[in-house]
Protein backbone atom coordinates (compact mmCIF):
# COMPACT_ATOMS: atom_id res chain seq x y z
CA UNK A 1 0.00 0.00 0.00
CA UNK A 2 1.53 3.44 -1.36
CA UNK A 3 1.17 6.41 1.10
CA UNK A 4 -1.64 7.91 -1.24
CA UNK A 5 -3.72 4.67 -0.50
CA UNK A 6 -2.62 4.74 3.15
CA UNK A 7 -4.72 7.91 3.45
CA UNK A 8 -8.56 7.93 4.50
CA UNK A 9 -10.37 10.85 4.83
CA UNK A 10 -13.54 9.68 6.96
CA UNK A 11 -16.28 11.10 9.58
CA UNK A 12 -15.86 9.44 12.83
CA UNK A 13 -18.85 7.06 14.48
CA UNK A 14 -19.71 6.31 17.73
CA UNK A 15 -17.02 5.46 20.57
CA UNK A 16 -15.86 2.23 20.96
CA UNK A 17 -13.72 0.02 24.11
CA UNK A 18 -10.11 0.21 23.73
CA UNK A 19 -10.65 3.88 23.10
CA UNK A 20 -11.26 4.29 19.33
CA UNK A 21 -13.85 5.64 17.41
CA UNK A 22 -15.76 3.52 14.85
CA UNK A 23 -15.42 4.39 10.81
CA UNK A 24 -16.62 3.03 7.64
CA UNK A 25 -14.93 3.20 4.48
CA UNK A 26 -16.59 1.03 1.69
CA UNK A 27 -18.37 -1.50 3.67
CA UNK A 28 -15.11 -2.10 5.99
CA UNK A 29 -15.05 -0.92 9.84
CA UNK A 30 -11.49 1.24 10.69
CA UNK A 31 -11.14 1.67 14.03
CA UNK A 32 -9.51 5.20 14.48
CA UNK A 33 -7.49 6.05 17.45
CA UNK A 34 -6.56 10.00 17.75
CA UNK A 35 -10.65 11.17 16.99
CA UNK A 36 -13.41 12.05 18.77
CA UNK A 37 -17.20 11.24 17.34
CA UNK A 38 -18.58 13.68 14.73
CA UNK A 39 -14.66 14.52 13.73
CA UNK A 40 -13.97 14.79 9.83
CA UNK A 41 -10.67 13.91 9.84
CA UNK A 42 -7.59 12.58 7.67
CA UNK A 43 -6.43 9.03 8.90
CA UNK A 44 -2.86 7.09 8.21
CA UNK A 45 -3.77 3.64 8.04
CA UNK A 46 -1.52 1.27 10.08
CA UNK A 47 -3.48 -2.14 9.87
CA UNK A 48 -5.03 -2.64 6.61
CA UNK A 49 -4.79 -5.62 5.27
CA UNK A 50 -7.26 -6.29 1.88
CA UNK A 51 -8.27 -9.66 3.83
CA UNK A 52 -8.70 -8.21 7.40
CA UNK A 53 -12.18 -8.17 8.88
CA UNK A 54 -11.42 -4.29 10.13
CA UNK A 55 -8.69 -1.76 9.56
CA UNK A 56 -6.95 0.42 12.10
CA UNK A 57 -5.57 4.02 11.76
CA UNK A 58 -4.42 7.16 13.58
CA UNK A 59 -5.39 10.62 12.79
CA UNK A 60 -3.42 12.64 11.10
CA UNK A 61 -5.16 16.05 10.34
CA UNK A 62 -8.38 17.29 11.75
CA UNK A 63 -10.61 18.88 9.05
CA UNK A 64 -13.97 19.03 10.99
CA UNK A 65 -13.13 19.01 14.61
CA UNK A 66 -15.62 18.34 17.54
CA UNK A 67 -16.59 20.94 20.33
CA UNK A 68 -14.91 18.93 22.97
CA UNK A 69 -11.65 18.44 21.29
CA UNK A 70 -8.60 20.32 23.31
CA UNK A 71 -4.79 20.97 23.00
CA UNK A 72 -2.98 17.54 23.70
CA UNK A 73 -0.92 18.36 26.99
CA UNK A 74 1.86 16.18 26.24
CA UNK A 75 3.14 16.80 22.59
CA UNK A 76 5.06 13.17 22.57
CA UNK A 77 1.72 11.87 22.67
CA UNK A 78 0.16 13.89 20.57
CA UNK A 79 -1.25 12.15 17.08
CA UNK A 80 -1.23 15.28 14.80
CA UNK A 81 2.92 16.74 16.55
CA UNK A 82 3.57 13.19 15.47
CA UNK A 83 2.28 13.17 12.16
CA UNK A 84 3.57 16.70 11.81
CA UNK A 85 7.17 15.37 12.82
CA UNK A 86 6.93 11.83 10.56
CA UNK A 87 6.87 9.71 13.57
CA UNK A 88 4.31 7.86 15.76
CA UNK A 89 2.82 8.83 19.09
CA UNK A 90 4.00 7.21 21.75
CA UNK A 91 1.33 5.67 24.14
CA UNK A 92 -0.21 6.43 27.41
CA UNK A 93 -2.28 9.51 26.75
CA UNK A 94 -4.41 8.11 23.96
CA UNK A 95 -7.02 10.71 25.47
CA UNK A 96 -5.08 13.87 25.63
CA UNK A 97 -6.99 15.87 22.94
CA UNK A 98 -10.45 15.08 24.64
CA UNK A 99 -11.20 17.68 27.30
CA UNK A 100 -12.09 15.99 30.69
CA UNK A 101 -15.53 16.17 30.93
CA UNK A 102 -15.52 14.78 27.59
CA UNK A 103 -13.41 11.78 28.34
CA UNK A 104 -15.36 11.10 31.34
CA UNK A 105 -18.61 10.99 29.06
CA UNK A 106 -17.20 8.89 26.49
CA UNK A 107 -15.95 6.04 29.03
CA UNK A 108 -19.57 6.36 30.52
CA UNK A 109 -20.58 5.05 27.12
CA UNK A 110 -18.35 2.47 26.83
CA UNK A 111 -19.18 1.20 29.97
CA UNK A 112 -22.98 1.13 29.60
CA UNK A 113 -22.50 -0.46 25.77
CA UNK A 114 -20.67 -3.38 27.32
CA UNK A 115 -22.73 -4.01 30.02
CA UNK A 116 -25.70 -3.76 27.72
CA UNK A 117 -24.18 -5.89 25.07
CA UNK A 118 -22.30 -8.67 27.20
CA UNK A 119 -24.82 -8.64 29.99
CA UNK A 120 -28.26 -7.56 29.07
CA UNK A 121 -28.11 -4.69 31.57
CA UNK A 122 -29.40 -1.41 30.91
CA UNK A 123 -27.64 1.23 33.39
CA UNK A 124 -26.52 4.83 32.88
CA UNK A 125 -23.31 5.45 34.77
CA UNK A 126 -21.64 8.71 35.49
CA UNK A 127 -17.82 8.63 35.58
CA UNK A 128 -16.33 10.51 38.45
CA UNK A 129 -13.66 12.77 38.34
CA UNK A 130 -11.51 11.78 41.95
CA UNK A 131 -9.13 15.25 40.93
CA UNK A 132 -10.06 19.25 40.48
CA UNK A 133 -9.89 19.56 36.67
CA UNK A 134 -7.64 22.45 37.19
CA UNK A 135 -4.84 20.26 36.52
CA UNK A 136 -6.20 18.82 33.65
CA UNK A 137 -5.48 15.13 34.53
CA UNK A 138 -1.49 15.11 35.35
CA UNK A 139 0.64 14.43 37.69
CA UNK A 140 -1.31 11.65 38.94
CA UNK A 141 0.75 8.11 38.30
CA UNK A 142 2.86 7.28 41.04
CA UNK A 143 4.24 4.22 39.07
CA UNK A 144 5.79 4.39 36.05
CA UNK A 145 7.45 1.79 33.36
CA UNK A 146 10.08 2.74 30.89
CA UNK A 147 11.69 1.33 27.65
CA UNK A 148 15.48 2.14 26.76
CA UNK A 149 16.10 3.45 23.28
CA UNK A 150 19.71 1.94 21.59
CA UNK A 151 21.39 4.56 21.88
CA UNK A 152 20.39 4.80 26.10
CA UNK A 153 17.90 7.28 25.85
CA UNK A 154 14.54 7.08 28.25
CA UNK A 155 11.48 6.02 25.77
CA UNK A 156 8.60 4.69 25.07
CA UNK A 157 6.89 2.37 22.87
CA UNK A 158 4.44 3.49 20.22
CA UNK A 159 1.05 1.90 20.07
CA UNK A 160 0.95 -1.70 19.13
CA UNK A 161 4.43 -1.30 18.01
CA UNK A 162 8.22 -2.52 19.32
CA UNK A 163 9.59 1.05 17.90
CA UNK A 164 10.68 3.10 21.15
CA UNK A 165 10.85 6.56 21.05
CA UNK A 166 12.94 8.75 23.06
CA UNK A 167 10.84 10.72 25.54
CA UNK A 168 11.49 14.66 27.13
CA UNK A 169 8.95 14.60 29.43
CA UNK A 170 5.73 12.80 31.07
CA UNK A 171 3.33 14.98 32.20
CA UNK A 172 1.27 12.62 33.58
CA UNK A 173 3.80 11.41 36.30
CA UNK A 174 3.80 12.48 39.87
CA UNK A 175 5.94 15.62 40.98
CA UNK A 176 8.51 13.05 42.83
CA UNK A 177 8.56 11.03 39.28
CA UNK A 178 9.16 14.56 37.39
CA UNK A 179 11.69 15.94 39.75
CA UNK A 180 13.95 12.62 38.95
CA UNK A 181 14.15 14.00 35.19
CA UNK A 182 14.75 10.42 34.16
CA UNK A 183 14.96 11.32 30.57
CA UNK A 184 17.62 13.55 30.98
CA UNK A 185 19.92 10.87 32.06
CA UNK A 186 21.86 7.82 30.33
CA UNK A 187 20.68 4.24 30.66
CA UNK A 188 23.39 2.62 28.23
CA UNK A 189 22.98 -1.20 29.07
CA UNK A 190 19.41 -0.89 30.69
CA UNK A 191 16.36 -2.27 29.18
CA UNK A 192 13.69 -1.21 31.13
CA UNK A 193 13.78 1.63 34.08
CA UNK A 194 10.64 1.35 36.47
CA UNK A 195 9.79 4.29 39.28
CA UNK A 196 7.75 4.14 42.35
CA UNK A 197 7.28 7.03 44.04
CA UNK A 198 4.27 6.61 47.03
CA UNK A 199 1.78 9.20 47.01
CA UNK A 200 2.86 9.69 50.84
CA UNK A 201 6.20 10.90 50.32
CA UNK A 202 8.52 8.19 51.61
CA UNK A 203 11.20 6.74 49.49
CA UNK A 204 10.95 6.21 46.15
CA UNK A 205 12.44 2.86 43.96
CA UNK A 206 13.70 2.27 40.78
CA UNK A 207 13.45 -1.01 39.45
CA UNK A 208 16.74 -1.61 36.51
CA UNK A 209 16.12 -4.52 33.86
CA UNK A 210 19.88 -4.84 32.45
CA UNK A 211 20.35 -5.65 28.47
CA UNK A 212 20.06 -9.16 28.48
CA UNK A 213 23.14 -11.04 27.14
CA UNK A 214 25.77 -8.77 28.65
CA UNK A 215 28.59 -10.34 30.33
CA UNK A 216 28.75 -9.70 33.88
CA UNK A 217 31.23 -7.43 34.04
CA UNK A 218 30.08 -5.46 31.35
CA UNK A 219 26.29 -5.56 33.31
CA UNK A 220 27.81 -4.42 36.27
CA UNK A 221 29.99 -1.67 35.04
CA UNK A 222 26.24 -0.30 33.38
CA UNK A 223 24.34 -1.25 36.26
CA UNK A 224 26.95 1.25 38.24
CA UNK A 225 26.88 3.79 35.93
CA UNK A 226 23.19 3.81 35.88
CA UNK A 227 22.87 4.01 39.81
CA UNK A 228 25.70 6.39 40.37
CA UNK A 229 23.40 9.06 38.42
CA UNK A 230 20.14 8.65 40.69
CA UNK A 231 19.82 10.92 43.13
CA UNK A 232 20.42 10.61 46.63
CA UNK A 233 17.29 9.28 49.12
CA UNK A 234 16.03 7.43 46.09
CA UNK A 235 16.51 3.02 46.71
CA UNK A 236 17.68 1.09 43.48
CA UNK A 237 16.75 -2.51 42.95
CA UNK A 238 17.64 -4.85 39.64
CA UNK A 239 15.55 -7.35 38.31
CA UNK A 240 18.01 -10.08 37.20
CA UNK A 241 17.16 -11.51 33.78
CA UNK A 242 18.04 -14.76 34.52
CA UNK A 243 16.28 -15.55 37.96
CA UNK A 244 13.47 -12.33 36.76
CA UNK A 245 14.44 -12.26 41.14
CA UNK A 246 14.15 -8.55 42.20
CA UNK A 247 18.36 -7.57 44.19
CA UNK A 248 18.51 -4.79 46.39
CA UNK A 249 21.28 -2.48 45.11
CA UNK A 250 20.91 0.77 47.00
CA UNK A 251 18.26 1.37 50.05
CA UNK A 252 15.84 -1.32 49.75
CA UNK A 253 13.75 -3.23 47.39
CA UNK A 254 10.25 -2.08 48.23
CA UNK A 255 8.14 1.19 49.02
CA UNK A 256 5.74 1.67 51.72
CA UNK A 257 2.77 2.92 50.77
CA UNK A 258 -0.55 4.10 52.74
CA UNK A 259 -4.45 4.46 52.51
CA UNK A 260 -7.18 5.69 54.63
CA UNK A 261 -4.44 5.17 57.89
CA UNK A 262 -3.56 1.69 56.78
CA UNK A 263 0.25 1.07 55.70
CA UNK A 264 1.79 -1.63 53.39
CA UNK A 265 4.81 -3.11 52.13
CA UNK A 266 5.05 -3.41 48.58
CA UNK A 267 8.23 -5.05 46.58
CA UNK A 268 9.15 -3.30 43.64
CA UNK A 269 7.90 -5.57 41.31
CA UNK A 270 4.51 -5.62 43.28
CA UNK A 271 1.07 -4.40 42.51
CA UNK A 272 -0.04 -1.65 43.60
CA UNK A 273 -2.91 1.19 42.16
CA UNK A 274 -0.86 3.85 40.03
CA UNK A 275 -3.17 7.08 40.47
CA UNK A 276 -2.44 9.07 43.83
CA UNK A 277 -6.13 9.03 44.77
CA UNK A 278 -6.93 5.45 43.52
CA UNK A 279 -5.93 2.98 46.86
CA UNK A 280 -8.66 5.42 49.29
CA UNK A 281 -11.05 5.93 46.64
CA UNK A 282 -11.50 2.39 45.51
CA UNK A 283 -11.29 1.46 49.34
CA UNK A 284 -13.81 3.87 50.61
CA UNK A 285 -16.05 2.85 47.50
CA UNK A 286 -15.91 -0.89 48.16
CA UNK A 287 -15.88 -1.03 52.04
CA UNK A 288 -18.77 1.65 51.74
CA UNK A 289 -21.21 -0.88 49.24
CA UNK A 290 -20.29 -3.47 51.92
CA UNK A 291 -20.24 -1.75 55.33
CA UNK A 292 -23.36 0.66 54.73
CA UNK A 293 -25.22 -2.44 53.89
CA UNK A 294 -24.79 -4.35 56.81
CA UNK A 295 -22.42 -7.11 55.11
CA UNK A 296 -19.67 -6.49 57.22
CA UNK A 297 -20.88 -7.65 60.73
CA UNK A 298 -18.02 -8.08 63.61
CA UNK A 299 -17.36 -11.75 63.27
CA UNK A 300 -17.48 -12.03 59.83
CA UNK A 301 -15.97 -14.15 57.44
CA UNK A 302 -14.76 -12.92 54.86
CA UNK A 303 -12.27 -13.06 51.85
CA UNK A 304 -10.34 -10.38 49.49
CA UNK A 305 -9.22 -11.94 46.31
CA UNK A 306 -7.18 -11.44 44.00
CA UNK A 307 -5.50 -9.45 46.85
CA UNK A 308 -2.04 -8.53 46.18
CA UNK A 309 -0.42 -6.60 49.36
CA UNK A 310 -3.72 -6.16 50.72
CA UNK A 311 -5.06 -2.94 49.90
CA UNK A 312 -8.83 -4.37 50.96
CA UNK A 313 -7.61 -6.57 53.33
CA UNK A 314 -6.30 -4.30 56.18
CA UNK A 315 -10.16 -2.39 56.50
CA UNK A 316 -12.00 -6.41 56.31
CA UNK A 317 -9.63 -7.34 59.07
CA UNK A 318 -10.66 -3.96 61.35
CA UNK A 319 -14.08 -4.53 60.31
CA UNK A 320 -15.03 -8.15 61.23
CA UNK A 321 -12.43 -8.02 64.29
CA UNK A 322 -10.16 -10.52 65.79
CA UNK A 323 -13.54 -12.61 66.22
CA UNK A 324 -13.97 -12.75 62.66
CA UNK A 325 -11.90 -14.31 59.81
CA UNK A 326 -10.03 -12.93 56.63
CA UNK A 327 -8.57 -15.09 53.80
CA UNK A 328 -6.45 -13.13 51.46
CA UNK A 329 -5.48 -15.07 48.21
CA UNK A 330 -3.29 -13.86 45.95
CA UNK A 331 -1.17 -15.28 42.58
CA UNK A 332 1.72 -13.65 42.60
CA UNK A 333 4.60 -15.31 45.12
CA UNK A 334 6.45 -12.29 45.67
CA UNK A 335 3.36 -9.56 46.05
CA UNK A 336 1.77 -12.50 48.49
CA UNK A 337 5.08 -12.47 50.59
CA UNK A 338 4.16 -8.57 50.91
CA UNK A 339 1.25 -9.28 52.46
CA UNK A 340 2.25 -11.77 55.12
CA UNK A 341 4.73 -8.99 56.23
CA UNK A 342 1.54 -6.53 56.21
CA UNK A 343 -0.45 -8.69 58.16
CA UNK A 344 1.66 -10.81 60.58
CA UNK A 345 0.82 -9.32 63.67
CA UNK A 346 -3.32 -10.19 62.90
CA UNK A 347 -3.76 -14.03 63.20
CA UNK A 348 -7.58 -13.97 62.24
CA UNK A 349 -6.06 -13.16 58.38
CA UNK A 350 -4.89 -16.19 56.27
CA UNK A 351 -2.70 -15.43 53.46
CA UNK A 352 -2.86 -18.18 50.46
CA UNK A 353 -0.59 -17.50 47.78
CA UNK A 354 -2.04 -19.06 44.33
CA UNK A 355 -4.79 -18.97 41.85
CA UNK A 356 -7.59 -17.86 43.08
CA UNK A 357 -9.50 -20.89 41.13
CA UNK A 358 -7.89 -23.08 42.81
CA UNK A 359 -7.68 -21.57 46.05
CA UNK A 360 -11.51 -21.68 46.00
CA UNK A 361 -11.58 -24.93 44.58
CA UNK A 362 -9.25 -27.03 47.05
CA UNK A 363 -10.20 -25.27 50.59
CA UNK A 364 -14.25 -24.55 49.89
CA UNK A 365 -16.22 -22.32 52.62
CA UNK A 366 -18.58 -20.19 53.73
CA UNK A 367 -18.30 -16.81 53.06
CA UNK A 368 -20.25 -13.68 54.18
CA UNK A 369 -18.68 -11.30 51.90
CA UNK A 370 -16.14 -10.55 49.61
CA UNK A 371 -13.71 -8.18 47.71
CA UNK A 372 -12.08 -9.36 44.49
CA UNK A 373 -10.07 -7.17 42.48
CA UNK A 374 -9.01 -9.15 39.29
CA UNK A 375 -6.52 -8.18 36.63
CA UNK A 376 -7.76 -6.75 32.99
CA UNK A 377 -8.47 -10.43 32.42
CA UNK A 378 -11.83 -10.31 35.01
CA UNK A 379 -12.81 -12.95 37.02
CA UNK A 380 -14.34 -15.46 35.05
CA UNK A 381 -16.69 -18.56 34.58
CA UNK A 382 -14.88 -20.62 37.25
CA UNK A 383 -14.48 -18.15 40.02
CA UNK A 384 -17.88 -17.05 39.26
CA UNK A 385 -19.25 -20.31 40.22
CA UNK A 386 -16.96 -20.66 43.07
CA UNK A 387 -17.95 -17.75 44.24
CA UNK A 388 -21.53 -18.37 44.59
CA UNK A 389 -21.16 -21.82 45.64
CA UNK A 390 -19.28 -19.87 49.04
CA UNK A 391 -22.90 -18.01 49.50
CA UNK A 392 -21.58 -14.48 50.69
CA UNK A 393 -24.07 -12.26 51.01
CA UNK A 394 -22.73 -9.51 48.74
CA UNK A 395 -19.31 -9.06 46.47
CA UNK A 396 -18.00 -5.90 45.79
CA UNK A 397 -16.13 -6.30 42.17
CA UNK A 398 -13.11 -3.59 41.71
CA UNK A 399 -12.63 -3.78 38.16
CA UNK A 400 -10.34 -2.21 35.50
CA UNK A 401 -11.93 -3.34 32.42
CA UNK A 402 -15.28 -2.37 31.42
CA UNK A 403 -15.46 -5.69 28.95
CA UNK A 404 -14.16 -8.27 31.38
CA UNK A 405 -16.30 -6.55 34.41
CA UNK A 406 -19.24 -6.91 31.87
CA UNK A 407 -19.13 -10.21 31.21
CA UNK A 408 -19.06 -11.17 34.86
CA UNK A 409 -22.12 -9.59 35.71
CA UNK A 410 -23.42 -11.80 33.04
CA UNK A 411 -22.63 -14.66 34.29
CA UNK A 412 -23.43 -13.60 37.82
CA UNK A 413 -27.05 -12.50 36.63
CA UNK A 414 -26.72 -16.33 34.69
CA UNK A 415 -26.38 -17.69 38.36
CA UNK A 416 -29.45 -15.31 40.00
CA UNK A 417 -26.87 -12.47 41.18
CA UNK A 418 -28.28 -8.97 40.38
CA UNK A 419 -25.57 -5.86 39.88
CA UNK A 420 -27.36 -3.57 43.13
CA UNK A 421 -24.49 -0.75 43.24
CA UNK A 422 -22.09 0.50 40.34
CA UNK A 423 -19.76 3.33 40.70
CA UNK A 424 -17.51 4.21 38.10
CA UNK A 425 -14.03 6.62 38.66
CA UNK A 426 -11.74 8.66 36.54
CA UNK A 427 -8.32 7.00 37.46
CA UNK A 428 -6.64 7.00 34.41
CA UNK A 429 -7.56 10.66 33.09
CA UNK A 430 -5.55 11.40 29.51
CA UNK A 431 -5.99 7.21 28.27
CA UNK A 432 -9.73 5.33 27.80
CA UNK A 433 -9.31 3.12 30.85
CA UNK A 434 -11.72 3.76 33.55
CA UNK A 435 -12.01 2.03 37.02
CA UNK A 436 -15.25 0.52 38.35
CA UNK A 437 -16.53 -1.11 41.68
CA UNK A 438 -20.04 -2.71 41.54
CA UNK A 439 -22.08 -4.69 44.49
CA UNK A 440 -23.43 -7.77 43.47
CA UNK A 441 -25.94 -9.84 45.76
CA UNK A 442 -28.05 -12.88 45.00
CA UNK A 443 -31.53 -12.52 43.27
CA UNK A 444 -34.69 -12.16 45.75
């Protein structure tokens, strides 16, 4: 396909999940990234294949723009600098030339369409902002993953691509990420540079991922170099390539971080939310579906799954009480090893470290309620059913996927569950993804 060919001029459709907009072009659907719905607009095809299904493109000129359509904050990110400049965007701020109310409208829709389409459910959600506006959704990620250009530049990766592009800034970092000025440094021999820097001020990590290959000497001799640059106060750790074990190199290999009172460890390579605001406000949504309904007795016995360092699991533990019970389950080994630090000192919480399918599967029980928080992936058929064989009396679902979540509730409503309680937050302003926590309690 010649670059003529490559070009589409089209008027952008409806809003889709994954954060495109939804074009025709003879008969064919082209999902276009960059728009906004109503846009005229030129688009550079990067997926068009004669015998593809759909096609996929970026805008590249606006001809017709929509009333909500703003300045992109971040011009690395921006579709039409890149175009301008012959290269592509890189990702993370797929949103950036939506204005915020906008954005919060259009993942409304998204979430509504899936739940309508995957689970029959007609509901009209608003998407709450958790931030003023005045900052126009930045500085809020407190974690943040890097790629290393070849020449040992800080970058990222365009979308759907293994190109990396050498950053200057990222806006939507935290001030403690910003004031590091990673991108001004060289990472000759590093692969991969990750930051945590905890909303409450304590001491942020970096995370190194050497070349792989290199000889040891010639790892550590970049491994050296690439500490001796980081400023002081700030702990280093390495993720060897061949173990994938996280070393402590400088200060200490994990972050404490804090919500609502409640403090954790977390390893460097564990989970943990990324927007400043997200641990309280997904907390105080959850335990608030559960506590004002009266699920949350003193004596309870409960479970948060999916759990990692126990964000949910410190509040169940004060709420049901030393007379109650808490099982935390979580996959990963070293996140789970987190949590046994966090919660040593309370012996009516059992930590399980492994699938939470199987977890549920080999030790059955009785549950009252329950917290899970699954990856993009959701929960799915199997937990679902496990889940309702335990016969809690509500489940608050944290979710990060509208699809995934969607489907769940189907198959909850399949098994006589009703969704009683959605909220829906604005965690991830500047991209599509949104963050959700629903109640769901069995049928009447």
């Amino acid at each position: 396909m010649n670059e003529s060919s490559s070009l589409l001029t089209l008027t952008l459709g409806p809003i889709a999940h994954g954060g495109h907009t939804v074009a025709r072009h003879d008969d064919r659907v082209v999902f276009v990234r960059h728009g906004l719905p109503g846009e005229t607009v030129r688009v550079r095809l990067s997926d068009a294949a004669p015998q593809a299904r759909f096609w996929r493109g970026d805008v590249v000129e606006v001809l017709e723009a929509g009333p909500d359509r703003q300045e992109h904050p971040w011009s690395d990110a921006c579709a039409l600098d890149a175009a301008r400049a012959g290269r592509a965007p890189v990702g993370g701020a797929e949103f950036g030339h939506v204005s915020l109310p906008a954005q919060r409208r259009l993942k409304a829709q998204v979430l509504a369409e899936q739940l309508q389409r995957l689970a029959g459910v007609q509901l009209e959600t608003t998407v709450e902002a958790v931030d003023d506006d005045a900052d126009r959704g930045l500085q809020w990620r407190t974690r943040m993953a890097f790629a290393v250009t070849p020449d040992g530049r800080l970058g990222m990766h365009a979308h759907r691509s293994e190109e990396i592009l050498p950053i200057r800034s990222m806006p939507l970092a935290s001030p403690p990420i910003q004031e590091l000025a990673l991108w001004d440094l060289q990472w000759q021999g590093i692969a991969r540079v990750e930051v945590a820097a905890p909303a409450n001020g304590t001491q942020p990590l970096l995370i190194l991922w050497p070349v792989e290959g290199l000889q040891e000497k010639e790892q550590g001799r970049a491994l050296k170099r690439a500490v001796a640059q980081i400023p002081e106060g700030v702990s280093a750790a390495v993720m060897d390539p061949g173990s994938q074990q996280l070393l402590r190199w400088r200060g200490r290999s994990w972050v404490k971080e804090s919500a609502n009172g409640f403090e954790y460890r977390v390893t460097g390579e564990g989970f943990w939310q990324i927007h400043r605001k997200a641990p309280q406000t997904l907390m105080d949504a959850a335990l608030g579906f559960l506590g004002d309904g009266g699920f949350l007795p003193e004596g309870a016995a409960v479970a948060d799954l999916y759990a990692g360092a126990g964000l949910f699991t410190a509040p169940l533990a004060a709420a049901v009480g030393e007379q109650g019970s808490v099982l935390s389950v979580e996959g990963s080994p070293g996140t789970s090893r987190d949590a046994r630090k966090n919660f040593h000192g309370n012996p009516w919480v059992e930590i399980v470290q492994g699938k939470v399918e199987r977890v549920l599967r080999r030790h059955p029980r009785t549950l009252d309620a329950v917290i899970i928080d699954p990856p993009r992936a959701g929960a799915g058929k199997a937990v679902v059913q496990q889940l309702v064989a335990s016969g809690p009396r509500a489940i608050a679902y944290v979710s990060c996927d509208p699809a995934s979540f969607a489907r769940d509730v189907g198959l909850f409503a399949a098994a006589g569950w009703e969704l009683s309680g959605l909220r829906a937050f604005d965690l991830y302003p500047n991209t599509h993804h949104l963050e959700t926590v629903a109640l769901m309690t069995p049928g009447r």
